[in-house]
PDB file of N, CA and C in Angstrom:
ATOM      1  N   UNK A   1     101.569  55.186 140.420  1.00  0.00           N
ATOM      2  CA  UNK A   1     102.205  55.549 139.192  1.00  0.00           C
ATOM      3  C   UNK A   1     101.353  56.619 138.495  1.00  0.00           C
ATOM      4  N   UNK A   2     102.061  57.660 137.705  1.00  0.00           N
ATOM      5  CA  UNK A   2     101.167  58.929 137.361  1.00  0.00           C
ATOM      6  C   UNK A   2     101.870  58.667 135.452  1.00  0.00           C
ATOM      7  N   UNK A   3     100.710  58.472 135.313  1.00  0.00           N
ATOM      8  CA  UNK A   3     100.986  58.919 133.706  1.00  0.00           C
ATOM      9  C   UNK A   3     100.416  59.761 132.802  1.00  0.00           C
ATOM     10  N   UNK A   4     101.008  60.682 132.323  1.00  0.00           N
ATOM     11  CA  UNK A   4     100.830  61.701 132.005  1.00  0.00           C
ATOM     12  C   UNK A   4     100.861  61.771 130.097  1.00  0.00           C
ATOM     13  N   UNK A   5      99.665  62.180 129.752  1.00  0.00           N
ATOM     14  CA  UNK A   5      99.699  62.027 128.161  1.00  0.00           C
ATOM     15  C   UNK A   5      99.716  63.540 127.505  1.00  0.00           C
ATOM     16  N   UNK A   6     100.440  63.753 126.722  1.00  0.00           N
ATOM     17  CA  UNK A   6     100.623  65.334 125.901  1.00  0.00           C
ATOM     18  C   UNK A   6      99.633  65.305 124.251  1.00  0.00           C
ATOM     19  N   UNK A   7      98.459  65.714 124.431  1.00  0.00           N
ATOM     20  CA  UNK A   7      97.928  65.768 123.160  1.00  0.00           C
ATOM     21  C   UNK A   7      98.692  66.868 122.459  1.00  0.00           C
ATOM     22  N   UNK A   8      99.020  66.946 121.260  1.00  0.00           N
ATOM     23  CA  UNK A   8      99.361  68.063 120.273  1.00  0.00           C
ATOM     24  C   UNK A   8      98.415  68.423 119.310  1.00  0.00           C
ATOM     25  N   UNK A   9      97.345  69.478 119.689  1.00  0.00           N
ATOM     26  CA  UNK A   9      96.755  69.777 119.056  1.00  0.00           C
ATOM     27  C   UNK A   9      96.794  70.883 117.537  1.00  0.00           C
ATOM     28  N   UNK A  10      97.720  71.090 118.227  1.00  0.00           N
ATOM     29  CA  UNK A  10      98.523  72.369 117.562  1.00  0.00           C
ATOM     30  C   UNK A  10      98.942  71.809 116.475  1.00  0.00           C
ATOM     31  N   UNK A  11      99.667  70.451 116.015  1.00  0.00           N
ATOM     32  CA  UNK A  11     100.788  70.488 115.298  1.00  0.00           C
ATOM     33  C   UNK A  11     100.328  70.330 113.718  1.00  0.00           C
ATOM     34  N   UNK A  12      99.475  70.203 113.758  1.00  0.00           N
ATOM     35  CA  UNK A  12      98.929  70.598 112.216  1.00  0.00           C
ATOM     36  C   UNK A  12      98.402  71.790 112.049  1.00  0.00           C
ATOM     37  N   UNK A  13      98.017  72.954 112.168  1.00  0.00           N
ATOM     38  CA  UNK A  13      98.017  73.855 112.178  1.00  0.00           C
ATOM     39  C   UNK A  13      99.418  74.348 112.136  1.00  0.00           C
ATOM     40  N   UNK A  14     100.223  74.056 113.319  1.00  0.00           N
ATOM     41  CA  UNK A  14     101.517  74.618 112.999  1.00  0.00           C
ATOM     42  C   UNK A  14     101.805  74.287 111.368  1.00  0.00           C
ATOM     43  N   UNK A  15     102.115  73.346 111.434  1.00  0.00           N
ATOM     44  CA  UNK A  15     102.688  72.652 110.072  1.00  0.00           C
ATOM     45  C   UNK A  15     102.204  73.481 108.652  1.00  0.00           C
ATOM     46  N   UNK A  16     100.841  73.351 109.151  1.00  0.00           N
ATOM     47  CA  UNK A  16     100.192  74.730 107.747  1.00  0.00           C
ATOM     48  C   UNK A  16     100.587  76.184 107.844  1.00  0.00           C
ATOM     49  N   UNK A  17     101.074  76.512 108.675  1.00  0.00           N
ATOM     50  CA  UNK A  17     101.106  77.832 108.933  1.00  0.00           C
ATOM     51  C   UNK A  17     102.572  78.059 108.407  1.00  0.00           C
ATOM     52  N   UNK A  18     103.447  76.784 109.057  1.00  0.00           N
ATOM     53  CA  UNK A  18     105.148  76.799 108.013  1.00  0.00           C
ATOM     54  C   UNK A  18     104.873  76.894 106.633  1.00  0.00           C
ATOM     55  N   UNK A  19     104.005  75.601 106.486  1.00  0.00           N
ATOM     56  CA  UNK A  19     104.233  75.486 105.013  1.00  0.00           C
ATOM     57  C   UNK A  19     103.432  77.096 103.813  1.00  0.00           C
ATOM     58  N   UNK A  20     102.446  77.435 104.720  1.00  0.00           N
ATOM     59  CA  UNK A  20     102.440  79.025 104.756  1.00  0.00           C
ATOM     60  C   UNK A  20     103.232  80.083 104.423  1.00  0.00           C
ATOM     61  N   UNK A  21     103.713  79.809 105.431  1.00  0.00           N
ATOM     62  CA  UNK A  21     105.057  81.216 105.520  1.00  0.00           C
ATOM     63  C   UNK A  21     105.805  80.592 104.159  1.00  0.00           C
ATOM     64  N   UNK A  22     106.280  79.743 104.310  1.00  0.00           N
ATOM     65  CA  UNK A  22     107.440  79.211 103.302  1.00  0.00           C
ATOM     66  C   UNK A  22     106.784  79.591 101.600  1.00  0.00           C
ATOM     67  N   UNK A  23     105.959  79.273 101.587  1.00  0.00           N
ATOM     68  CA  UNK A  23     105.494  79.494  99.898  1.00  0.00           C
ATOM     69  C   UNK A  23     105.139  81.234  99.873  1.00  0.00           C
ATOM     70  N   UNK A  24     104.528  81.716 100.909  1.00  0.00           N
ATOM     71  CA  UNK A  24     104.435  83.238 100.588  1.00  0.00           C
ATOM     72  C   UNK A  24     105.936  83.566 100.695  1.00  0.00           C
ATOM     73  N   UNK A  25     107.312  83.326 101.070  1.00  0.00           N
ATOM     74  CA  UNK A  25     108.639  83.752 101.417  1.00  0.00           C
ATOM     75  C   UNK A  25     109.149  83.450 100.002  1.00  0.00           C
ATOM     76  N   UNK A  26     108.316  82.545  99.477  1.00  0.00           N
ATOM     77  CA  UNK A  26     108.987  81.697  98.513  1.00  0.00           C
ATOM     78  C   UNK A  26     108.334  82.979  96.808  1.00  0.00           C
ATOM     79  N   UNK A  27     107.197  83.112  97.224  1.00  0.00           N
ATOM     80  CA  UNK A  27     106.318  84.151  96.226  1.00  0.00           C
ATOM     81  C   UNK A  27     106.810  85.207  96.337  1.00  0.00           C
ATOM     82  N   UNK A  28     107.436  85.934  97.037  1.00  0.00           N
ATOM     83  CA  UNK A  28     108.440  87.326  97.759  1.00  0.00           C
ATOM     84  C   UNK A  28     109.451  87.134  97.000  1.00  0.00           C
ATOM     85  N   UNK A  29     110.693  86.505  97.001  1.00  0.00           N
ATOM     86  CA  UNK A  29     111.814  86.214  96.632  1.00  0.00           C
ATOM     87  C   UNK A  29     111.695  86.240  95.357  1.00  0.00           C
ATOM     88  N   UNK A  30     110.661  85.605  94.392  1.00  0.00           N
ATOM     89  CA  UNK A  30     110.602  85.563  92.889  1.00  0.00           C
ATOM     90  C   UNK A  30     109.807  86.755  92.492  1.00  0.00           C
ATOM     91  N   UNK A  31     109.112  87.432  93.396  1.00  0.00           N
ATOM     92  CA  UNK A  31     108.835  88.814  92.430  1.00  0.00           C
ATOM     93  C   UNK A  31     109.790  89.578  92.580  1.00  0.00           C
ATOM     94  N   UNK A  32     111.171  89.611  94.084  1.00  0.00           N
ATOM     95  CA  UNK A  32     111.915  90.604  93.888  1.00  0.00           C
ATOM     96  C   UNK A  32     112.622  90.500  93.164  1.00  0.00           C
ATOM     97  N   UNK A  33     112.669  89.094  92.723  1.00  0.00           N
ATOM     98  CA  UNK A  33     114.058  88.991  91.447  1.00  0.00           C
ATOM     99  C   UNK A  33     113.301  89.455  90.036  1.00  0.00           C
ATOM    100  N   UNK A  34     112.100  89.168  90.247  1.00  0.00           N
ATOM    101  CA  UNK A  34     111.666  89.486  88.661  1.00  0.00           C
ATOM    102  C   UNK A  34     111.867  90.773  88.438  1.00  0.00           C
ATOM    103  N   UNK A  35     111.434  91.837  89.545  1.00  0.00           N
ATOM    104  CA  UNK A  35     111.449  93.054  89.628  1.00  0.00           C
ATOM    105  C   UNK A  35     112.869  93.400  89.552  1.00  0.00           C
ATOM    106  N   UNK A  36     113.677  93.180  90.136  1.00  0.00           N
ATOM    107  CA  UNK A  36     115.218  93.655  89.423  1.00  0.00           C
ATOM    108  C   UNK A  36     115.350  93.194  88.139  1.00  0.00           C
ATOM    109  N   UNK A  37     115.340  92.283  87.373  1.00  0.00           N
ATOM    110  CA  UNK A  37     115.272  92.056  86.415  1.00  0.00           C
ATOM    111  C   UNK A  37     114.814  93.262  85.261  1.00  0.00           C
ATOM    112  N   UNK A  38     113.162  93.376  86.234  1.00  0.00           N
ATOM    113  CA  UNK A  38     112.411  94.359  85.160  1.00  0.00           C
ATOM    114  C   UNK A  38     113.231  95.712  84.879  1.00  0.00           C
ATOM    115  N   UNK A  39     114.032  96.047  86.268  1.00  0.00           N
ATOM    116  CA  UNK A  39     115.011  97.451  86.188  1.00  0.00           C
ATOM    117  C   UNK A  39     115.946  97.370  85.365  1.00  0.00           C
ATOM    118  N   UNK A  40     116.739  95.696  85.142  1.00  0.00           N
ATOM    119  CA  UNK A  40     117.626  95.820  84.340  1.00  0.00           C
ATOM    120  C   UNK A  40     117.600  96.308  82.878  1.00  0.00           C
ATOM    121  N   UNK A  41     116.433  95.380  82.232  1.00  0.00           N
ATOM    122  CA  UNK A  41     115.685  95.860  80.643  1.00  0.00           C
ATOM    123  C   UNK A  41     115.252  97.151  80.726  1.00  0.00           C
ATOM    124  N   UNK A  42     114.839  98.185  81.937  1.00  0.00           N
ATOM    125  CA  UNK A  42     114.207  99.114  81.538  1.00  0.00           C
ATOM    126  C   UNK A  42     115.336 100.105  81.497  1.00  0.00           C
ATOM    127  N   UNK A  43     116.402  99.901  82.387  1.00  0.00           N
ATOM    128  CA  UNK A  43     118.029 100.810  82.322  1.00  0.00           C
ATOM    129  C   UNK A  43     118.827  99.938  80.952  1.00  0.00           C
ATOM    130  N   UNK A  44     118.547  99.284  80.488  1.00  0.00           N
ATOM    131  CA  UNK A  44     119.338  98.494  78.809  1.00  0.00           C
ATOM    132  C   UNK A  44     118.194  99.652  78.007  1.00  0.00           C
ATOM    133  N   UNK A  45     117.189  99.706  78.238  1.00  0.00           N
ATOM    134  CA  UNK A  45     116.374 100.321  76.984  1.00  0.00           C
ATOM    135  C   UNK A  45     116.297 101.828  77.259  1.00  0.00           C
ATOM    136  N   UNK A  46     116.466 102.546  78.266  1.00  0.00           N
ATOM    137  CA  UNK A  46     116.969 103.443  78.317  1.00  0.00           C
ATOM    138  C   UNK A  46     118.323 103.662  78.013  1.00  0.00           C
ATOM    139  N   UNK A  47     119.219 103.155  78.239  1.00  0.00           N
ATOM    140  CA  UNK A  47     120.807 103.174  77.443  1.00  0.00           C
ATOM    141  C   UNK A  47     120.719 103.261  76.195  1.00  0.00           C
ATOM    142  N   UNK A  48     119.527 102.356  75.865  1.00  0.00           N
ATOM    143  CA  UNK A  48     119.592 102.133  74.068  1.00  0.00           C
ATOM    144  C   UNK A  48     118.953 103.191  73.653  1.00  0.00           C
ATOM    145  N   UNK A  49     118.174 103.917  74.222  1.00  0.00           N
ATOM    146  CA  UNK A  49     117.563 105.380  73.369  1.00  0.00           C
ATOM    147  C   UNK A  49     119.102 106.282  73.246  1.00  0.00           C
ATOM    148  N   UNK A  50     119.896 106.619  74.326  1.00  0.00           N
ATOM    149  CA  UNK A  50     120.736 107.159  74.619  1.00  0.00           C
ATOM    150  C   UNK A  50     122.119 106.866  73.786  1.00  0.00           C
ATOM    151  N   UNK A  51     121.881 105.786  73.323  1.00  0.00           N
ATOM    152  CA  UNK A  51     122.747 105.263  72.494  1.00  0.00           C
ATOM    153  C   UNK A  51     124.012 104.783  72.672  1.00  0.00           C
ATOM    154  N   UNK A  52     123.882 104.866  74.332  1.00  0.00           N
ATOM    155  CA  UNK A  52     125.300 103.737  74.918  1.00  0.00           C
ATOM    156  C   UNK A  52     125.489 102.751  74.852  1.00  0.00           C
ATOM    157  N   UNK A  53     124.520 101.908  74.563  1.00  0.00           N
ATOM    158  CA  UNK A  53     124.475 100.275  74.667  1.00  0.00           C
ATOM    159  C   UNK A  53     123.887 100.077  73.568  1.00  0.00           C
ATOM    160  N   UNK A  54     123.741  98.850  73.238  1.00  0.00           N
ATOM    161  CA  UNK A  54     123.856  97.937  71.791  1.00  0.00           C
ATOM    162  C   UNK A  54     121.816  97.889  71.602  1.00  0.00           C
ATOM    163  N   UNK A  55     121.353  97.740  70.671  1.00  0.00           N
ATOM    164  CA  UNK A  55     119.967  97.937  70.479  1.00  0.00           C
ATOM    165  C   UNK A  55     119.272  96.757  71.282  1.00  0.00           C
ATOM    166  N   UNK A  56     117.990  97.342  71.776  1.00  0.00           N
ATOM    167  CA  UNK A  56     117.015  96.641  73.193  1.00  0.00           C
ATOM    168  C   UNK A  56     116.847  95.554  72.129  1.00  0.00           C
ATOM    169  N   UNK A  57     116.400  94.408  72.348  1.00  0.00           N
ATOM    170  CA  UNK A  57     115.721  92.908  72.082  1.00  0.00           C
ATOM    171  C   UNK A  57     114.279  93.483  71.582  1.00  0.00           C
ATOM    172  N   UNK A  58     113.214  94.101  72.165  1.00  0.00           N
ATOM    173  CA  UNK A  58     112.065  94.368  71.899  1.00  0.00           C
ATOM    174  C   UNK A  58     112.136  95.929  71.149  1.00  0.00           C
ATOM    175  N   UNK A  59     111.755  95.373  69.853  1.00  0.00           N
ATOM    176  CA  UNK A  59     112.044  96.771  69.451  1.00  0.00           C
ATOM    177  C   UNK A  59     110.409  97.526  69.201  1.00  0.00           C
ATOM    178  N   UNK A  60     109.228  97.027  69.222  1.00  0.00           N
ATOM    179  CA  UNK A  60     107.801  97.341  68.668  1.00  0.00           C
ATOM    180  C   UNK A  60     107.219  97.118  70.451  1.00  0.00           C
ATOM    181  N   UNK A  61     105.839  97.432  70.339  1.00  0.00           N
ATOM    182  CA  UNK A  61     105.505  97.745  71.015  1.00  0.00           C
ATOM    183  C   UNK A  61     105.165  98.062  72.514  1.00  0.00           C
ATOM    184  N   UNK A  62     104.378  97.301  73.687  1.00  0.00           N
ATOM    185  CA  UNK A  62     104.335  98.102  74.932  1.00  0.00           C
ATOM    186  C   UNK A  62     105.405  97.922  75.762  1.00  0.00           C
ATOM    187  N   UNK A  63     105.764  96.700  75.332  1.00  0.00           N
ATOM    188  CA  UNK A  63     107.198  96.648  76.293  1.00  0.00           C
ATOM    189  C   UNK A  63     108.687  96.827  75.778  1.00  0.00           C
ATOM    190  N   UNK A  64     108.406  98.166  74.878  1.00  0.00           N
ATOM    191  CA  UNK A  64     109.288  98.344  73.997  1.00  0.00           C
ATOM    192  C   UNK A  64     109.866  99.865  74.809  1.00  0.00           C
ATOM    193  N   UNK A  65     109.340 100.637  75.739  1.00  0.00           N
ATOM    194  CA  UNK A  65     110.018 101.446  76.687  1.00  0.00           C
ATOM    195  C   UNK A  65     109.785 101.055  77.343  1.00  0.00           C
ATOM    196  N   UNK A  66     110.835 102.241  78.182  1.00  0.00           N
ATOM    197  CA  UNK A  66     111.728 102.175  79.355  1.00  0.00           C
ATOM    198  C   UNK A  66     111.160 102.357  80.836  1.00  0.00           C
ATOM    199  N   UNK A  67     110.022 102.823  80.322  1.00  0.00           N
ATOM    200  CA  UNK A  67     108.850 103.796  81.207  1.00  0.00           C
ATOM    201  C   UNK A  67     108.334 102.135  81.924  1.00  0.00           C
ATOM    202  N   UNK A  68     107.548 101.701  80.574  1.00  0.00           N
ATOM    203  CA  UNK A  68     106.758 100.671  81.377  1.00  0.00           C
ATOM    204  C   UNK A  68     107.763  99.337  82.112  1.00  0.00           C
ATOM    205  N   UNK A  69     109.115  99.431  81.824  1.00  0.00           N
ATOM    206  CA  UNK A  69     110.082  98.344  82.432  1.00  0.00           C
ATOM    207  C   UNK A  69     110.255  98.916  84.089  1.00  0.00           C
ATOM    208  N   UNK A  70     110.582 100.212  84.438  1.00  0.00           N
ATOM    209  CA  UNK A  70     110.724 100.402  85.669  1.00  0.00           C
ATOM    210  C   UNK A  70     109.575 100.299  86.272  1.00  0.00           C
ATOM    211  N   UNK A  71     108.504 100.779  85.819  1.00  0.00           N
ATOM    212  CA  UNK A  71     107.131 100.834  86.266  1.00  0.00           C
ATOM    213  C   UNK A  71     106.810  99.156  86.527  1.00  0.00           C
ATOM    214  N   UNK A  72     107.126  98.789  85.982  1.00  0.00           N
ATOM    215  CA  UNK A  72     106.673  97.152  86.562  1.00  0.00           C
ATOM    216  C   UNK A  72     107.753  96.702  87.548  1.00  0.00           C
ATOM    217  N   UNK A  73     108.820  97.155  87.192  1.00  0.00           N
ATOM    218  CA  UNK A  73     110.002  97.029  88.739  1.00  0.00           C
ATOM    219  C   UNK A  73     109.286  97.570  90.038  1.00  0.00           C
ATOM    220  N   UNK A  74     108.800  98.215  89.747  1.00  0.00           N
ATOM    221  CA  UNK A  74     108.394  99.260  91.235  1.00  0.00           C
ATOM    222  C   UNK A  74     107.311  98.586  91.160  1.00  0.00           C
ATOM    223  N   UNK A  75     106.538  97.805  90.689  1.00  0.00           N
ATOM    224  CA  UNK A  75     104.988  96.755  91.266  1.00  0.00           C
ATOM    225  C   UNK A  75     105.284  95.788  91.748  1.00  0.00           C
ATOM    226  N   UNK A  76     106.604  94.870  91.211  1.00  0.00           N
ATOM    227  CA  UNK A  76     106.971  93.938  91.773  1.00  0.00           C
ATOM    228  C   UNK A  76     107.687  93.849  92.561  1.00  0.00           C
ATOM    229  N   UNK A  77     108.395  94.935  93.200  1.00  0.00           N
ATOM    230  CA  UNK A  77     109.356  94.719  94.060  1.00  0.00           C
ATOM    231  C   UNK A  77     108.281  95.543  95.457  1.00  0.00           C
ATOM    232  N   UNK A  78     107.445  96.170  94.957  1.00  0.00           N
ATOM    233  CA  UNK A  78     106.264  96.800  96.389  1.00  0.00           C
ATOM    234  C   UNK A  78     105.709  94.992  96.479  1.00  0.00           C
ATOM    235  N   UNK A  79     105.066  94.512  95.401  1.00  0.00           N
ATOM    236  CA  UNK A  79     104.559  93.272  95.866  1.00  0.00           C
ATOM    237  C   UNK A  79     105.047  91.893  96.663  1.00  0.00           C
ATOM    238  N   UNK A  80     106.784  91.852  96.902  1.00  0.00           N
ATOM    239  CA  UNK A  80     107.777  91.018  97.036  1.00  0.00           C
ATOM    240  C   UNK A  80     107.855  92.046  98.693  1.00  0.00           C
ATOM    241  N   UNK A  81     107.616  93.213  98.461  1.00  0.00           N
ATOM    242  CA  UNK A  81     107.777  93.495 100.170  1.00  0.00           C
ATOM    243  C   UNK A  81     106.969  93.672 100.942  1.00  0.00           C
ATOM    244  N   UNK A  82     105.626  93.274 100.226  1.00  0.00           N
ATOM    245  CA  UNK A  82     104.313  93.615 101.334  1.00  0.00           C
ATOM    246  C   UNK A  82     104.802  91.872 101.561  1.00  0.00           C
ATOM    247  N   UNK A  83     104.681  90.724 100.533  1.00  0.00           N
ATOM    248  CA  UNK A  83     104.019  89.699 101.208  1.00  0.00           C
ATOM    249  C   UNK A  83     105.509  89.109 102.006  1.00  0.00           C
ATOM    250  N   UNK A  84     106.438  90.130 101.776  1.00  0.00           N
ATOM    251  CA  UNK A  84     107.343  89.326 102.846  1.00  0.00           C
ATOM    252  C   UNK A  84     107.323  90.250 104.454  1.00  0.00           C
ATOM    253  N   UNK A  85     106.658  91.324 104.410  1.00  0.00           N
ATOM    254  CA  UNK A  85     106.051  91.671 105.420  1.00  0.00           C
ATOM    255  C   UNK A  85     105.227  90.670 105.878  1.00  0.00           C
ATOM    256  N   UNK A  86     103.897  90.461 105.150  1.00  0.00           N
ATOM    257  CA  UNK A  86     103.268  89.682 105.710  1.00  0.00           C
ATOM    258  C   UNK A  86     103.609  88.644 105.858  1.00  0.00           C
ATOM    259  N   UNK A  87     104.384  87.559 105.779  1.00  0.00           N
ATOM    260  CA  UNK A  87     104.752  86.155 105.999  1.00  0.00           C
ATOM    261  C   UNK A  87     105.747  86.542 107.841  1.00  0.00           C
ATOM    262  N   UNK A  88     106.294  87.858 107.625  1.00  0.00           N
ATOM    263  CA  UNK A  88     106.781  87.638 108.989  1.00  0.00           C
ATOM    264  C   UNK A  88     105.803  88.349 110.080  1.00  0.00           C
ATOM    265  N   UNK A  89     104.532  88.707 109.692  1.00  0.00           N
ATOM    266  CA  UNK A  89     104.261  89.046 111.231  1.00  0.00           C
ATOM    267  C   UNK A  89     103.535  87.730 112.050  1.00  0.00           C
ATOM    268  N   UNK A  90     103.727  86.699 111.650  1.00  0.00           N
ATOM    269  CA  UNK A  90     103.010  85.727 112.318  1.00  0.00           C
ATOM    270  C   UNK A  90     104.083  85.503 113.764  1.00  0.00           C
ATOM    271  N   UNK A  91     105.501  85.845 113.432  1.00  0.00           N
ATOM    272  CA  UNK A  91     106.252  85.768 114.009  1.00  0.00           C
ATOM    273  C   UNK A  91     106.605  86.502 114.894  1.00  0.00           C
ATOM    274  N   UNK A  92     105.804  87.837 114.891  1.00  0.00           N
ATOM    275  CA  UNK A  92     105.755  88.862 116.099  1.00  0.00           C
ATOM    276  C   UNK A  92     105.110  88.696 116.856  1.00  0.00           C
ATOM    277  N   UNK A  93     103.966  87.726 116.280  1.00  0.00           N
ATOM    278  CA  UNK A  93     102.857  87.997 117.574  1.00  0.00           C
ATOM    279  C   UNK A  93     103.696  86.902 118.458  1.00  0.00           C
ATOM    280  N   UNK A  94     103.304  87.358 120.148  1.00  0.00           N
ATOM    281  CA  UNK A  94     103.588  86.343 121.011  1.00  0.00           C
ATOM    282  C   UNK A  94     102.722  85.242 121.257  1.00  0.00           C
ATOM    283  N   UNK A  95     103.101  83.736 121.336  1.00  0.00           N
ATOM    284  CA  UNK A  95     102.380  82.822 121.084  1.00  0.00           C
ATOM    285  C   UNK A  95     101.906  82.724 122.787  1.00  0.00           C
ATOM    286  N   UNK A  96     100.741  82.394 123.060  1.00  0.00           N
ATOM    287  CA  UNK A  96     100.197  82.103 124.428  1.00  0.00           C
ATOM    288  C   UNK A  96      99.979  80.747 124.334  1.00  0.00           C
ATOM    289  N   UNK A  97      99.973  80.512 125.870  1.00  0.00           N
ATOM    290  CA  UNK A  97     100.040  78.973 126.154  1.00  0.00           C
ATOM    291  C   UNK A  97      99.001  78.734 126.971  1.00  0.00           C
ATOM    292  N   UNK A  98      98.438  78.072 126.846  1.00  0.00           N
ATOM    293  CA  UNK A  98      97.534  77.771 128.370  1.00  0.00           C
ATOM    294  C   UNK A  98      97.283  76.532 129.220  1.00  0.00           C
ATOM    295  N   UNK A  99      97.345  77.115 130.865  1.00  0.00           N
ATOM    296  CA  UNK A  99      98.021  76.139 131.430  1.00  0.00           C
ATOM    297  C   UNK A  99      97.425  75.312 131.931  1.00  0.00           C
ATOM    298  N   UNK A 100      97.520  73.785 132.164  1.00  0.00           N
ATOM    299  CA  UNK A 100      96.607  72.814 132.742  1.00  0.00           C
ATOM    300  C   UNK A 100      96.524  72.164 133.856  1.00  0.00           C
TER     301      UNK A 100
END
């Protein structure tokens, strides 16, 4: 009789490496929304200089233009696509096995 036992050494490591990916996928997703967001207030407060739309919410100081609303769109939405770059290259690399 041959019995044969499978250690899994791997599977905690795996497990960290999901739960990994998942919270950086998860940190991606909420800066790109914040970052659209930030475009929306900074195109409302540009409308509102322009005088198409109804007066911005912040009327005094730094986040009172339009300048610094896109400008933080474009940090958060570069930051929402590096780390969802990085959460997927774990997935390019090819996993090796080795044989016993």
């Amino acid at each position: 009789m041959v019995v044969r036992v499978k250690c899994q050494y791997a599977s905690a490591l795996e497990k960290f490496r999901h739960a990994h990916r998942q919270a950086t996928l998860t940190a991606a997703l909420v800066l790109n929304t914040l970052g659209v967001g930030a475009y929306v207030l900074g195109v409302w407060r540009l409308l509102s200089d322009l005088r198409l739309t109804g007066e911005f919410a912040i009327s005094r100081g730094l986040f009172s233009h339009w300048q610094v609303w896109l400008s933080l769109g474009v940090i958060l939405n570069a930051a929402g696509v590096s780390l969802n770059r990085y959460a997927h290259t774990d997935e390019e690399q090819p996993q090796t096995e080795e044989a016993s």
